[in-house]
Protein backbone atom coordinates (compact mmCIF):
# COMPACT_ATOMS: atom_id res chain seq x y z
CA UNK A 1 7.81 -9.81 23.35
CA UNK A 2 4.53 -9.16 21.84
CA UNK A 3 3.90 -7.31 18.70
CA UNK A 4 3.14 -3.47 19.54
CA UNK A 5 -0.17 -1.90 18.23
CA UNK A 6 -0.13 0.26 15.71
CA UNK A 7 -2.88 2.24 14.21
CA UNK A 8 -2.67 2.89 10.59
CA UNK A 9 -2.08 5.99 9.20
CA UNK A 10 -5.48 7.49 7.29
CA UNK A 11 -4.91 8.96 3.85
CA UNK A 12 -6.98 12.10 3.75
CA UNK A 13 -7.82 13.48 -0.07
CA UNK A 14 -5.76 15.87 -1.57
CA UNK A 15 -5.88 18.79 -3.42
CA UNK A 16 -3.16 19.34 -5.93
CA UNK A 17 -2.94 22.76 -5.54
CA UNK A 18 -2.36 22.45 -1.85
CA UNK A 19 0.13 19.94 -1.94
CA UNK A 20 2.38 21.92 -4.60
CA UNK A 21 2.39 24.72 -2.51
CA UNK A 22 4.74 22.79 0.25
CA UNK A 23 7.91 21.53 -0.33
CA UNK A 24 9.31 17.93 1.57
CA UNK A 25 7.26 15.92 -0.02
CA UNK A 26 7.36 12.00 -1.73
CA UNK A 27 5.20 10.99 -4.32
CA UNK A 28 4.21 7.27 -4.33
CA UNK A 29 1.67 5.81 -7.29
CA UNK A 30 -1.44 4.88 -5.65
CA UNK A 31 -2.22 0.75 -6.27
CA UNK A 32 -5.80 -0.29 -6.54
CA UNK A 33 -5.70 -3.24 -4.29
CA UNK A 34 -6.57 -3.86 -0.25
CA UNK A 35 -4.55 -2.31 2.38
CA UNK A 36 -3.59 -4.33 5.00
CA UNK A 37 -1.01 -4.45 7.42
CA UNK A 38 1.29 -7.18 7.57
CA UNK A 39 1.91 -8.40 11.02
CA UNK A 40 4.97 -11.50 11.75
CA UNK A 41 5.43 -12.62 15.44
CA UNK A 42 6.35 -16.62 16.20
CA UNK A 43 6.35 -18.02 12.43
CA UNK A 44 2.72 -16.52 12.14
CA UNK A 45 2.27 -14.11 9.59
CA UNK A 46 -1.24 -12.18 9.20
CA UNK A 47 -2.52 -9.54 7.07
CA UNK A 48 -4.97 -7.23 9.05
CA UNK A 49 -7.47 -4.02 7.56
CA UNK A 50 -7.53 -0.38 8.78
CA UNK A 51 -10.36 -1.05 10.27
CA UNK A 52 -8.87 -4.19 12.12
CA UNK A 53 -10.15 -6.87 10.25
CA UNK A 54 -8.25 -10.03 10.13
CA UNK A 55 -7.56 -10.49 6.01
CA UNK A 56 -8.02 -13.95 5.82
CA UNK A 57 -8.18 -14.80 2.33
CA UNK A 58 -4.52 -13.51 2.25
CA UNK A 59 -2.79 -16.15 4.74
CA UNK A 60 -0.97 -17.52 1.99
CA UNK A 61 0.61 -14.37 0.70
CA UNK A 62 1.82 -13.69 4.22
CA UNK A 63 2.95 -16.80 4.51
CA UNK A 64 5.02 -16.17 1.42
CA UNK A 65 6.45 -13.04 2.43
CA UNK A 66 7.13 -14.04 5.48
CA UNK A 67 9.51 -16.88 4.34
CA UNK A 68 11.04 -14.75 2.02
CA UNK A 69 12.01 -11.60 4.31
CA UNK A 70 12.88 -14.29 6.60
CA UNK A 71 12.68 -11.95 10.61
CA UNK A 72 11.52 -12.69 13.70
CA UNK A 73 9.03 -10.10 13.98
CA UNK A 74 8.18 -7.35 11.73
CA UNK A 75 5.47 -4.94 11.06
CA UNK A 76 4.81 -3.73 7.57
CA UNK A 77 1.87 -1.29 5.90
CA UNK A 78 1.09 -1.95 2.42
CA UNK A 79 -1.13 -3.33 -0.09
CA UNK A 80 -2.11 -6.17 -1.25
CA UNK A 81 -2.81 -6.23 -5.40
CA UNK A 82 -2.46 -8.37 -8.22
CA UNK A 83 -0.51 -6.32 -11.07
CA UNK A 84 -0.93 -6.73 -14.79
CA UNK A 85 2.27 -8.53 -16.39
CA UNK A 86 2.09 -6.29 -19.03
CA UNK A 87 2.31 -2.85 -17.25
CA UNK A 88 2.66 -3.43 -13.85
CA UNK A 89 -0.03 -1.35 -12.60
CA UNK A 90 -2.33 -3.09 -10.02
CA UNK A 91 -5.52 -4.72 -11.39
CA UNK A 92 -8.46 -4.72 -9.35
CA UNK A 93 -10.66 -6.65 -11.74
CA UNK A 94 -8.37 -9.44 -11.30
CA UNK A 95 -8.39 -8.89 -7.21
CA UNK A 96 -11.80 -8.79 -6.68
CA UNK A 97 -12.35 -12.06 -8.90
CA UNK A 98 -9.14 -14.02 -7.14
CA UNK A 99 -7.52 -14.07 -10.96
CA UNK A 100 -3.92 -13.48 -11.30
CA UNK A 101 -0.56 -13.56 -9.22
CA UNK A 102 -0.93 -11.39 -5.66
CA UNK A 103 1.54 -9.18 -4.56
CA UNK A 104 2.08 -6.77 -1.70
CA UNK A 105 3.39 -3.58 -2.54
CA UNK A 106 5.18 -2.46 0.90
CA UNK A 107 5.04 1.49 1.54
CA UNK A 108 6.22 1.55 5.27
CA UNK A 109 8.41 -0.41 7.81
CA UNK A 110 7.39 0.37 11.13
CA UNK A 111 9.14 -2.59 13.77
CA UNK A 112 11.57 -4.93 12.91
CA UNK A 113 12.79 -7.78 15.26
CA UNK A 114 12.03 -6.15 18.19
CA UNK A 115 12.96 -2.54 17.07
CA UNK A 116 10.31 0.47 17.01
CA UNK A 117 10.90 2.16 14.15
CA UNK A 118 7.55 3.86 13.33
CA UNK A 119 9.41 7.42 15.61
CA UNK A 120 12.35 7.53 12.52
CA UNK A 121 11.82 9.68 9.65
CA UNK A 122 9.61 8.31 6.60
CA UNK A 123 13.07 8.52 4.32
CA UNK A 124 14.95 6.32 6.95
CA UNK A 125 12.05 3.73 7.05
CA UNK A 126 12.20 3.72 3.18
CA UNK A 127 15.78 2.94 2.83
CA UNK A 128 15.14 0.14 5.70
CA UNK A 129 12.31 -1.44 3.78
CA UNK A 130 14.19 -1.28 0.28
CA UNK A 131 16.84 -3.43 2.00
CA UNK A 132 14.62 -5.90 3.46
CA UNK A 133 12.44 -6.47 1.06
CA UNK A 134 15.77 -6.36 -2.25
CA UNK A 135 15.34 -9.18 -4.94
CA UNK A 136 11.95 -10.50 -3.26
CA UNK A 137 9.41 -11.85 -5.58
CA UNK A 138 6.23 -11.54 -3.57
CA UNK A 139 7.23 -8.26 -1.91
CA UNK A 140 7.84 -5.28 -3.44
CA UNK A 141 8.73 -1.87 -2.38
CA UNK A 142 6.38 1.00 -3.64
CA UNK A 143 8.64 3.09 -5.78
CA UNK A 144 8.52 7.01 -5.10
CA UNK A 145 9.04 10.65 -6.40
CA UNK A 146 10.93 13.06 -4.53
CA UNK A 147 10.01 15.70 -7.59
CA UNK A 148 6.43 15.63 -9.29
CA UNK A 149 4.13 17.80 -11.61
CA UNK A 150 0.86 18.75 -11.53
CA UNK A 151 1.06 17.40 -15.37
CA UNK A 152 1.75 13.92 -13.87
CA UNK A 153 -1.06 13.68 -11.36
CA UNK A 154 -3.53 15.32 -14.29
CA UNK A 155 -2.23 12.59 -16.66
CA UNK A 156 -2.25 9.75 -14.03
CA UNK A 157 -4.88 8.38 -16.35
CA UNK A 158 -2.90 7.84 -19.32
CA UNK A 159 -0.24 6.00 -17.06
CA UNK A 160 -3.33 3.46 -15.61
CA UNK A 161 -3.08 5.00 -11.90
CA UNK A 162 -5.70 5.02 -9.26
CA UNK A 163 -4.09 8.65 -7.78
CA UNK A 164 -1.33 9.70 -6.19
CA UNK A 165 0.00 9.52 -2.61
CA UNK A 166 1.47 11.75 -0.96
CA UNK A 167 3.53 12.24 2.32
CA UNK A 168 6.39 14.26 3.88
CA UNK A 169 9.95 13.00 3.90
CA UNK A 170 10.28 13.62 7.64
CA UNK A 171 7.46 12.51 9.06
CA UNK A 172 7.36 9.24 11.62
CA UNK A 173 4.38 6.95 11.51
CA UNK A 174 2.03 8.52 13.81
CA UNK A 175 -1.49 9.24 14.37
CA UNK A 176 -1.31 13.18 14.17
CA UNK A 177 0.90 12.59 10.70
CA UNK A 178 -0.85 13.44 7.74
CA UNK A 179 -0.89 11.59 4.33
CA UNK A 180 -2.85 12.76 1.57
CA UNK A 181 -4.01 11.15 -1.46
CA UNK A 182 -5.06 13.03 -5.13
CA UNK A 183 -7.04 10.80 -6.84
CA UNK A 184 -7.92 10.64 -10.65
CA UNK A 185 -11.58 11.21 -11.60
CA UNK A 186 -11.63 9.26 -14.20
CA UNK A 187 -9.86 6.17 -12.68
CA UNK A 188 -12.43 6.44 -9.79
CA UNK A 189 -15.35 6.35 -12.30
CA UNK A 190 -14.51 3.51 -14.07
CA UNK A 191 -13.99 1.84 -10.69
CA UNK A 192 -17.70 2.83 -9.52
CA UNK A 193 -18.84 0.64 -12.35
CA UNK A 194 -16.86 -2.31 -12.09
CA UNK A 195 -17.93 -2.87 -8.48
CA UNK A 196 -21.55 -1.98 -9.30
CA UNK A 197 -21.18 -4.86 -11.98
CA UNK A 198 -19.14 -7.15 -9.42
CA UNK A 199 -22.04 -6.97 -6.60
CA UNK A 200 -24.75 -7.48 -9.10
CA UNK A 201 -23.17 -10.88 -10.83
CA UNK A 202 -22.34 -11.88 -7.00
CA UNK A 203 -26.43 -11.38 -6.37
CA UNK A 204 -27.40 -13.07 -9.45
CA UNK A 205 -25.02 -16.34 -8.61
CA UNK A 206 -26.77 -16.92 -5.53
């Protein structure tokens, strides 16, 4: 049985205010790393953008993963980072230069040997992914908030995050579900100038 299609869920920006206003919601920690979608059918494992783009400089980690969740079939949103060993937040110095150990940080579970799963609520996909994915090394489950403050997404700095996701407990995976994302100023400025600085060295080595 081939793999379904599954378009991936856009994360729309955020306002704090708005999203306090509501309750249902999880808070995830937003990595700085490549999203991808991680698709296993028939020992082949592939990591592909939200555009569509086949990820091919991450076979290898998908090969990992793959061994280690050890299913038939399986599709799996995520992303793909390399995370300090110091403070485990993602690193994207370190991604864009291929330095350091890659990871992917799974958010979602959305089929699983031959099961659509995607309909179920986002808090029964969660504790389906957290099982699959327990005591993996190259896998790891995005860890999530069920309470937050606005302190915490203000200070999101201070803790080395990119933002702050957030979605609604009961949602399923689908097109008209909305996920919102409230990102930190200041993280995005300093990441502004490292890519400026990555795309000029990348010009001058050629």
């Amino acid at each position: 049985m081939a793999l379904p299609q599954i378009d991936p869920i856009i994360v729309r920006k955020g306002d704090p205010e708005m999203v306090f206003k509501h309750g249902q919601w999880i808070f995830e920690p937003k990595y700085d790393g490549w999203r991808g979608m991680l698709r296993i059918e028939d020992e082949e494992a592939h990591f592909w953008s939200r555009r569509g783009n086949y990820l091919v400089p991450f076979d290898y980690l998908a090969r990992q993963v793959s061994r280690e969740i050890g299913v038939k079939t399986a599709i799996l949103d995520g992303e793909i980072t390399v995370l300090d060993p110091l403070t485990g937040y993602s690193n994207f110095d370190d991604l864009m230069h291929r330095r350091g150990r890659l990871y992917y940080m799974a958010f979602d579970l959305l089929y699983l040997d031959g099961q659509n799963i995607w309909t179920e609520p986002l808090m029964w996909r969660k504790q389906a992914l957290a099982k699959l994915v327990a005591g993996k090394r190259n896998i790891l489950p995005v860890p999530f908030l069920t309470e937050l403050t606005k302190e915490f997404v203000q200070g999101a700095d201070k803790l080395g995050l990119e933002g702050v996701v957030v979605k609604k407990r009961n949602d399923p995976y689908s097109p008209h579900t909305n996920w919102y994302k409230v990102l930190n100023p200041q993280y995005q400025e300093k990441k502004k100038a490292r890519e400026v600085i990555f795309r000029h060295s990348k010009n001058k080595a050629k």
